[in-house]
C-alpha atoms as a PDB file:
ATOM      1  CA  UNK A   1    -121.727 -54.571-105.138  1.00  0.00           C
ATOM      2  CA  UNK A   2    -118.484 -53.507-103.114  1.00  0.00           C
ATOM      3  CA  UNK A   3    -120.306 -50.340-102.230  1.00  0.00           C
ATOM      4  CA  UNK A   4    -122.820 -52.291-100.734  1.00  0.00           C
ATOM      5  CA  UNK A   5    -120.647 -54.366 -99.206  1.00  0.00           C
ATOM      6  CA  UNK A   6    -118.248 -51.355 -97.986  1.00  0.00           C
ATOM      7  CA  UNK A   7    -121.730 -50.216 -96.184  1.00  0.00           C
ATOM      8  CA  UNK A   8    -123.014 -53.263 -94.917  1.00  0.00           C
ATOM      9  CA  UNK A   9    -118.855 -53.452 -92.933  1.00  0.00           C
ATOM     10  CA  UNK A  10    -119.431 -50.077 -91.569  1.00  0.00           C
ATOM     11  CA  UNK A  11    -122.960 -50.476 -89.997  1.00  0.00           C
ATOM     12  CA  UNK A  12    -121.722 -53.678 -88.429  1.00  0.00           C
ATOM     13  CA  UNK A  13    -118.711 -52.160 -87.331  1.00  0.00           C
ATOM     14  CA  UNK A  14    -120.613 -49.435 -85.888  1.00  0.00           C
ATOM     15  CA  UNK A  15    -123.304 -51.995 -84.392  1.00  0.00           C
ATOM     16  CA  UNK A  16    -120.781 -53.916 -82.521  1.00  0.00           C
ATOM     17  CA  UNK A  17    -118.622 -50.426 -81.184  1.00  0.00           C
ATOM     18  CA  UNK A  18    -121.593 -49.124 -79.040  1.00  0.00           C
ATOM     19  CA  UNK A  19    -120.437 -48.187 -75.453  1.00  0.00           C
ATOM     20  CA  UNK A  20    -123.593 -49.187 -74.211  1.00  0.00           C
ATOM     21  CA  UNK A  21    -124.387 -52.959 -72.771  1.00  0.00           C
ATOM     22  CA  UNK A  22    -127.046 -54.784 -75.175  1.00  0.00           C
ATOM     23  CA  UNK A  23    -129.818 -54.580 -73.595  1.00  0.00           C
ATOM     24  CA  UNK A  24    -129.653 -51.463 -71.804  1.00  0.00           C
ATOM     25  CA  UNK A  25    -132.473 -49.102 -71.151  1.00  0.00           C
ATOM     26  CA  UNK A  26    -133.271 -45.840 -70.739  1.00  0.00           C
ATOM     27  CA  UNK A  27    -135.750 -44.625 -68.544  1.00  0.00           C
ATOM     28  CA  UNK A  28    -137.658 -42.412 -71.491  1.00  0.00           C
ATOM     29  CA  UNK A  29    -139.831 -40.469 -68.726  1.00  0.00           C
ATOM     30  CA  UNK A  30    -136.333 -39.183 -67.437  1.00  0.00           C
ATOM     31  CA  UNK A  31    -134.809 -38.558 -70.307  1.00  0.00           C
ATOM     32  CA  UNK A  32    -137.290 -36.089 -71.770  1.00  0.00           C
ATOM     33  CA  UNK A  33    -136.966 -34.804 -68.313  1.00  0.00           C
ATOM     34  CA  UNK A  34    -133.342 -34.418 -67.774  1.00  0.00           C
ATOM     35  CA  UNK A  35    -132.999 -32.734 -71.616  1.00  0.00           C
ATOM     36  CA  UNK A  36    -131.206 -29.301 -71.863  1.00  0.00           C
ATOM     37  CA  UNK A  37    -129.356 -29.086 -75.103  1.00  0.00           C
ATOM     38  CA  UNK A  38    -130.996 -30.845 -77.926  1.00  0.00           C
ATOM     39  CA  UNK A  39    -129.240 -30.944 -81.418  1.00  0.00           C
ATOM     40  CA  UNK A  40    -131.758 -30.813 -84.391  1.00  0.00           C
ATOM     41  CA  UNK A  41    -130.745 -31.736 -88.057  1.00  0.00           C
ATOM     42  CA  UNK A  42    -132.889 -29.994 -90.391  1.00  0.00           C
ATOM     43  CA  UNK A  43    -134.393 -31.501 -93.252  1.00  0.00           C
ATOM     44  CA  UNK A  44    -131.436 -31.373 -96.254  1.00  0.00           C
ATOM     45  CA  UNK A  45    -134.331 -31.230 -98.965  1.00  0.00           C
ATOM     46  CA  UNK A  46    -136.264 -27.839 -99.321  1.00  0.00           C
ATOM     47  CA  UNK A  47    -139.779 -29.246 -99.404  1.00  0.00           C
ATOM     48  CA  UNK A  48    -138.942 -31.069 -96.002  1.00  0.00           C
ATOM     49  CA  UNK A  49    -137.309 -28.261 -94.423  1.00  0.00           C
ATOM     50  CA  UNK A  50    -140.567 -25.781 -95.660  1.00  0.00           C
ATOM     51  CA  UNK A  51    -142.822 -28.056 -92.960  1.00  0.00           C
ATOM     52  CA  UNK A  52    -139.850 -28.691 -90.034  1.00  0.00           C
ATOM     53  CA  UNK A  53    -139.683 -24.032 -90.020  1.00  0.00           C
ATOM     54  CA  UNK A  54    -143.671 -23.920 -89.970  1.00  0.00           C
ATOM     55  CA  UNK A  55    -143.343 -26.482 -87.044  1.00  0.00           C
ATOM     56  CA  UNK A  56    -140.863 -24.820 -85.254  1.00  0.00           C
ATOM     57  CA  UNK A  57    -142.608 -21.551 -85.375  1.00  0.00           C
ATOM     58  CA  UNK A  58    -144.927 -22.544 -82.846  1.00  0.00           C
ATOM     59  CA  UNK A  59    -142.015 -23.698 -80.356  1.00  0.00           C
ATOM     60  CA  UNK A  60    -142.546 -21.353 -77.097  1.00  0.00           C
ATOM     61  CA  UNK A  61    -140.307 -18.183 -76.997  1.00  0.00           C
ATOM     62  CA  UNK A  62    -139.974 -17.993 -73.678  1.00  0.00           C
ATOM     63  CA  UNK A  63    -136.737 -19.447 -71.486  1.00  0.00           C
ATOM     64  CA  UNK A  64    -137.475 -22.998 -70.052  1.00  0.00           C
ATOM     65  CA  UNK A  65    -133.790 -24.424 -69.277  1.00  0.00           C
ATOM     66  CA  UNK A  66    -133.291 -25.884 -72.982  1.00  0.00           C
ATOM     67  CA  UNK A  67    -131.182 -24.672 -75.635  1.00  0.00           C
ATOM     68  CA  UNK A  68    -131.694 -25.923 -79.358  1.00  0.00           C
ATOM     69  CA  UNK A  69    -128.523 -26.182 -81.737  1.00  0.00           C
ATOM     70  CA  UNK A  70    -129.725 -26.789 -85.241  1.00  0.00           C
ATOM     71  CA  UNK A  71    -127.309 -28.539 -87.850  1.00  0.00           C
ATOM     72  CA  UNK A  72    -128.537 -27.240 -91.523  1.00  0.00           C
ATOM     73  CA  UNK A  73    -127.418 -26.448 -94.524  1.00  0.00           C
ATOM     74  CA  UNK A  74    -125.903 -23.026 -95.670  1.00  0.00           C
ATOM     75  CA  UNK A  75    -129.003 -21.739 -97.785  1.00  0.00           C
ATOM     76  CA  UNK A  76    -131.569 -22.753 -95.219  1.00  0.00           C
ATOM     77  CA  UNK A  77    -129.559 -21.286 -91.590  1.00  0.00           C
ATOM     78  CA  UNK A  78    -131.150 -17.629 -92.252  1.00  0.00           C
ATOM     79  CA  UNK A  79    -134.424 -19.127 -92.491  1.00  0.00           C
ATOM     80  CA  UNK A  80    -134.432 -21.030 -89.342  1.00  0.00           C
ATOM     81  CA  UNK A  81    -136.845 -19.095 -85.984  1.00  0.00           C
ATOM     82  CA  UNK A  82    -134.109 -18.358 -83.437  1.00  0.00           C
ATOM     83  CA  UNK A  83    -134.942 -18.204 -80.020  1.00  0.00           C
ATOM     84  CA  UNK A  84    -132.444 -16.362 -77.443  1.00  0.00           C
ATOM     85  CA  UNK A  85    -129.886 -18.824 -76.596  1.00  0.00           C
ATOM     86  CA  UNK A  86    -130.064 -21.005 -79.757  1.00  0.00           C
ATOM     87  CA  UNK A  87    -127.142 -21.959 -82.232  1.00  0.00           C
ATOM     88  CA  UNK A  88    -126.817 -23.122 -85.986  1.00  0.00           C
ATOM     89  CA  UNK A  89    -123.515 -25.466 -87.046  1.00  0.00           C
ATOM     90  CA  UNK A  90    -124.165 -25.016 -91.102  1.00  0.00           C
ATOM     91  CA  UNK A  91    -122.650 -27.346 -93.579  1.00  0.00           C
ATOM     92  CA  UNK A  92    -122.231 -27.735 -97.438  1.00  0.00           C
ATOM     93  CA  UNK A  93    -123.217 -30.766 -98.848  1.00  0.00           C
ATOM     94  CA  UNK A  94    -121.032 -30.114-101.598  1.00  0.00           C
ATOM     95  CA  UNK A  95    -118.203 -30.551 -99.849  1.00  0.00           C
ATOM     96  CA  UNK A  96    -118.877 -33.714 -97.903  1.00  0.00           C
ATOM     97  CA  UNK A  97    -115.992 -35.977 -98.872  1.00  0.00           C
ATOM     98  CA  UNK A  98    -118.197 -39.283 -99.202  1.00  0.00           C
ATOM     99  CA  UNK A  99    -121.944 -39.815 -98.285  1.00  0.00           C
ATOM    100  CA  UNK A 100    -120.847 -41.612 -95.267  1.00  0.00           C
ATOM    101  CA  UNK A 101    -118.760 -38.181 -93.966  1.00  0.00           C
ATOM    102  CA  UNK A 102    -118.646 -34.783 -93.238  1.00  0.00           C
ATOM    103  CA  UNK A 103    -115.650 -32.420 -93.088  1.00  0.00           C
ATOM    104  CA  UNK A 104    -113.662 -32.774 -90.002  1.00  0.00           C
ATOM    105  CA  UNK A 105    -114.620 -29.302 -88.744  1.00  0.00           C
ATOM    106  CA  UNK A 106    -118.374 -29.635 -88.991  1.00  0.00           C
ATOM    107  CA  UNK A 107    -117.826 -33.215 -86.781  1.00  0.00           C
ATOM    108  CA  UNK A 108    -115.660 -31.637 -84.688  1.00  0.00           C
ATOM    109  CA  UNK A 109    -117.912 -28.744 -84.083  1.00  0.00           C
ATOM    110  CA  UNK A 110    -121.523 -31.329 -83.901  1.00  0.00           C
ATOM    111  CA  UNK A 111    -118.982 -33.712 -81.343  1.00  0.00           C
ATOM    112  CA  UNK A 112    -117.710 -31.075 -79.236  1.00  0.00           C
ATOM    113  CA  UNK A 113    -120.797 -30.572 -77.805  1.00  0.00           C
ATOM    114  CA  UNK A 114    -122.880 -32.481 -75.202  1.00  0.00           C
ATOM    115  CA  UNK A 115    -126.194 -33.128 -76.496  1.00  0.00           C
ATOM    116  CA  UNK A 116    -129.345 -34.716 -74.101  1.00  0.00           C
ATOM    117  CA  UNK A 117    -131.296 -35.533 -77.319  1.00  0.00           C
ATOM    118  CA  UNK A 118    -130.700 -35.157 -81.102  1.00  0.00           C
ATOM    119  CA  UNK A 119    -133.383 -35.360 -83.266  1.00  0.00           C
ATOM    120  CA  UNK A 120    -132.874 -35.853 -87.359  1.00  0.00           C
ATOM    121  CA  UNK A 121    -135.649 -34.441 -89.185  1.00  0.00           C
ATOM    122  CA  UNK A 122    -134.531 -35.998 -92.762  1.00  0.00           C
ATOM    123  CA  UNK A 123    -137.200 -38.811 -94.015  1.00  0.00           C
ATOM    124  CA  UNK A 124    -134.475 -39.711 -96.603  1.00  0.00           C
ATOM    125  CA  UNK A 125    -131.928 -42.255 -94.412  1.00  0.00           C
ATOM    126  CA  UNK A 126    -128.363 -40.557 -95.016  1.00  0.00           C
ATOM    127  CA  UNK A 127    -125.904 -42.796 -93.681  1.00  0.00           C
ATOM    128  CA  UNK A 128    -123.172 -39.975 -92.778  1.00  0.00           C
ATOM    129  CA  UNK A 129    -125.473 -38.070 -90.926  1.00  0.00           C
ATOM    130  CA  UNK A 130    -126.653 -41.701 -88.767  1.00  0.00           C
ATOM    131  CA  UNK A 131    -122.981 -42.153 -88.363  1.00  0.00           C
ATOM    132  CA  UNK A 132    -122.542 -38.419 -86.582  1.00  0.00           C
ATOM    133  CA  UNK A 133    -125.867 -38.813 -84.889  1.00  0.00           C
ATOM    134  CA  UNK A 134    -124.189 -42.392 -83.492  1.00  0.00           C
ATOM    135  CA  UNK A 135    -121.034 -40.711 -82.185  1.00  0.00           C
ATOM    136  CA  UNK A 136    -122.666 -38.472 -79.830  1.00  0.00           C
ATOM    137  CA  UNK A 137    -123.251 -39.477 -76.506  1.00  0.00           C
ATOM    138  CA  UNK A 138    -127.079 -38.360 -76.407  1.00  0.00           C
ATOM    139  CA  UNK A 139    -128.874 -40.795 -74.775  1.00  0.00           C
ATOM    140  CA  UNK A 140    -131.838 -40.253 -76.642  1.00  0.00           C
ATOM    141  CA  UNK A 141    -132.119 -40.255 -80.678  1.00  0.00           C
ATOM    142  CA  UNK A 142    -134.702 -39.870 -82.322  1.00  0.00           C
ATOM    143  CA  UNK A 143    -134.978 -40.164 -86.218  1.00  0.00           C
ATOM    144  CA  UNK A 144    -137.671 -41.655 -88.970  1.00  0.00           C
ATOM    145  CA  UNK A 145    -137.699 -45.228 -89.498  1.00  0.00           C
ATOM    146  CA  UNK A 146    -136.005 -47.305 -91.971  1.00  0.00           C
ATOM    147  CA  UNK A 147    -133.586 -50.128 -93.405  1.00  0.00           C
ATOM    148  CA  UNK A 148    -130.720 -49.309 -90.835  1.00  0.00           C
ATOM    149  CA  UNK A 149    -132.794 -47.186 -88.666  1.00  0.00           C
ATOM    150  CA  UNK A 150    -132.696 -49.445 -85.771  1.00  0.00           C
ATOM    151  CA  UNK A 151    -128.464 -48.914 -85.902  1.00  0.00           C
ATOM    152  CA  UNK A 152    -128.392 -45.095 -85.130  1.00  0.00           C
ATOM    153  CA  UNK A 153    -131.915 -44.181 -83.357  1.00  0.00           C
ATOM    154  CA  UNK A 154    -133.405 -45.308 -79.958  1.00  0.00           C
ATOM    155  CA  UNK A 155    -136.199 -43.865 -80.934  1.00  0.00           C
ATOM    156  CA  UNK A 156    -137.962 -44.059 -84.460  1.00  0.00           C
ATOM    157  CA  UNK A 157    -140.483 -42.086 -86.023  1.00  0.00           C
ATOM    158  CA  UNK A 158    -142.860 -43.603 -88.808  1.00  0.00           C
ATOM    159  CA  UNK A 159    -141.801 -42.066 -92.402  1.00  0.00           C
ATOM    160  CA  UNK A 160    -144.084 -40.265 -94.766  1.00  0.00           C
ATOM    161  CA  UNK A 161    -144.576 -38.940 -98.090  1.00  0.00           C
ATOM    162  CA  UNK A 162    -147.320 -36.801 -97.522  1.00  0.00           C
ATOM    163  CA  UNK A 163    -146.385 -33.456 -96.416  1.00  0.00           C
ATOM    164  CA  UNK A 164    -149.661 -33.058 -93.897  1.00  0.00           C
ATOM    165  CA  UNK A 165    -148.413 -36.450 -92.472  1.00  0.00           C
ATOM    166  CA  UNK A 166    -144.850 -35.304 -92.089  1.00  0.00           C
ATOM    167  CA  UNK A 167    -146.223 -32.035 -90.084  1.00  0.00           C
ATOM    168  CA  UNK A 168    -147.742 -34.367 -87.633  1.00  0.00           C
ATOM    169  CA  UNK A 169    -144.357 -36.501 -87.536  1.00  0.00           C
ATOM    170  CA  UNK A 170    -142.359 -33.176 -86.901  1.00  0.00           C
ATOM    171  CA  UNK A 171    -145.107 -32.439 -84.066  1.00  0.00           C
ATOM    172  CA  UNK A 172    -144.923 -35.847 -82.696  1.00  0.00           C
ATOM    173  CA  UNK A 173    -141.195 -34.945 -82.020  1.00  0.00           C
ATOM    174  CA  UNK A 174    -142.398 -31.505 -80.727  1.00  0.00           C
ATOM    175  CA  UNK A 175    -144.415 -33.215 -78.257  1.00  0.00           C
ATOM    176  CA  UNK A 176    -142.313 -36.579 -77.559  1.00  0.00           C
ATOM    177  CA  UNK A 177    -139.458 -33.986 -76.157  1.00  0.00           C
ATOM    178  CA  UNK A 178    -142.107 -31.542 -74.661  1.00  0.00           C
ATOM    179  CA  UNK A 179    -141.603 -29.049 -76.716  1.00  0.00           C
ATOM    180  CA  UNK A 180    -145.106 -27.737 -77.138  1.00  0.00           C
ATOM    181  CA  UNK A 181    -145.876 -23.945 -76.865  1.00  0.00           C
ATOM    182  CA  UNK A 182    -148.871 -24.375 -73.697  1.00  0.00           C
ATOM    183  CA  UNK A 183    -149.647 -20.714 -73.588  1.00  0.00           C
END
């Protein structure tokens, strides 16, 4: 009950520590337009991660003005399709010092950067990885719906089970930041 209670505090703490204005818009047309660095958190769970590589894949090779950064875990980074340009902040979930956290270098690292859109790929909701999404200033987040979805994301994505559904979720984000290979 207290941990419930301890998260419950901290989503309305976070809730009610927003710099933006309630109410406050974004144009989406010019955000997906205006997007140049976009932070992507791979899938934490192998099975997940297995569909988000096969999607990326097909992301087009050649330069066009955006760079990806990919947040991921250790055993997964060498497994990821680099393009020219790209980066990969790795973490150990072992050493997370509560599910709500990371370790101050990996925030420091994911917050140092400036980010146009970040994009978590995890179906699972992980509260410390919401939180970190929340603190960057990307005006556009995207991440799959759920209980305290509507805290962290401006833009949710229907969950799934079923790993042919989740391919089409992962290309739904493809598309939604125009990310599609047109050749």
């Amino acid at each position: 009950m207290k941990r419930k209670i301890q998260h419950w505090w901290q989503l309305q703490q976070l809730r009610f520590s927003r710099d933006a204005p309630v109410g406050e818009a974004i144009s989406f047309a010019r955000a997906v337009a205006d997007i140049r660095n976009i932070l992507l958190c791979m899938p934490l769970e192998w099975r997940e991660f297995r569909v988000a590589r096969y999607v990326l894949k097909f992301l087009p090779t050649d330069e066009q003005g955006y760079h990806l950064i990919f947040l991921t875990p250790e055993e997964h980074a060498e497994k990821i399709p680099m393009r020219p340009g790209d980066a990969v902040i790795t973490l150990d979930p072992s050493k997370r010092p509560s599910p709500v956290q990371f370790p101050p270098g990996i925030e420091r690292r994911v917050l140092d950067l400036q980010y146009d859109a970040v994009v978590n790929m995890n179906t699972e909701f992980d509260l410390g990885l919401a939180r970190l999404i929340a603190r960057t200033d990307a005006p556009l987040r995207i991440g799959f719906g759920g209980k305290y979805s509507e805290y962290f994301y401006n833009v949710e994505i229907g969950s799934t089970e079923n790993r042919f559904l989740l391919e089409g979720a992962y290309r739904s984000i493809q598309r939604l930041l125009n990310l599609e290979n047109n050749s």
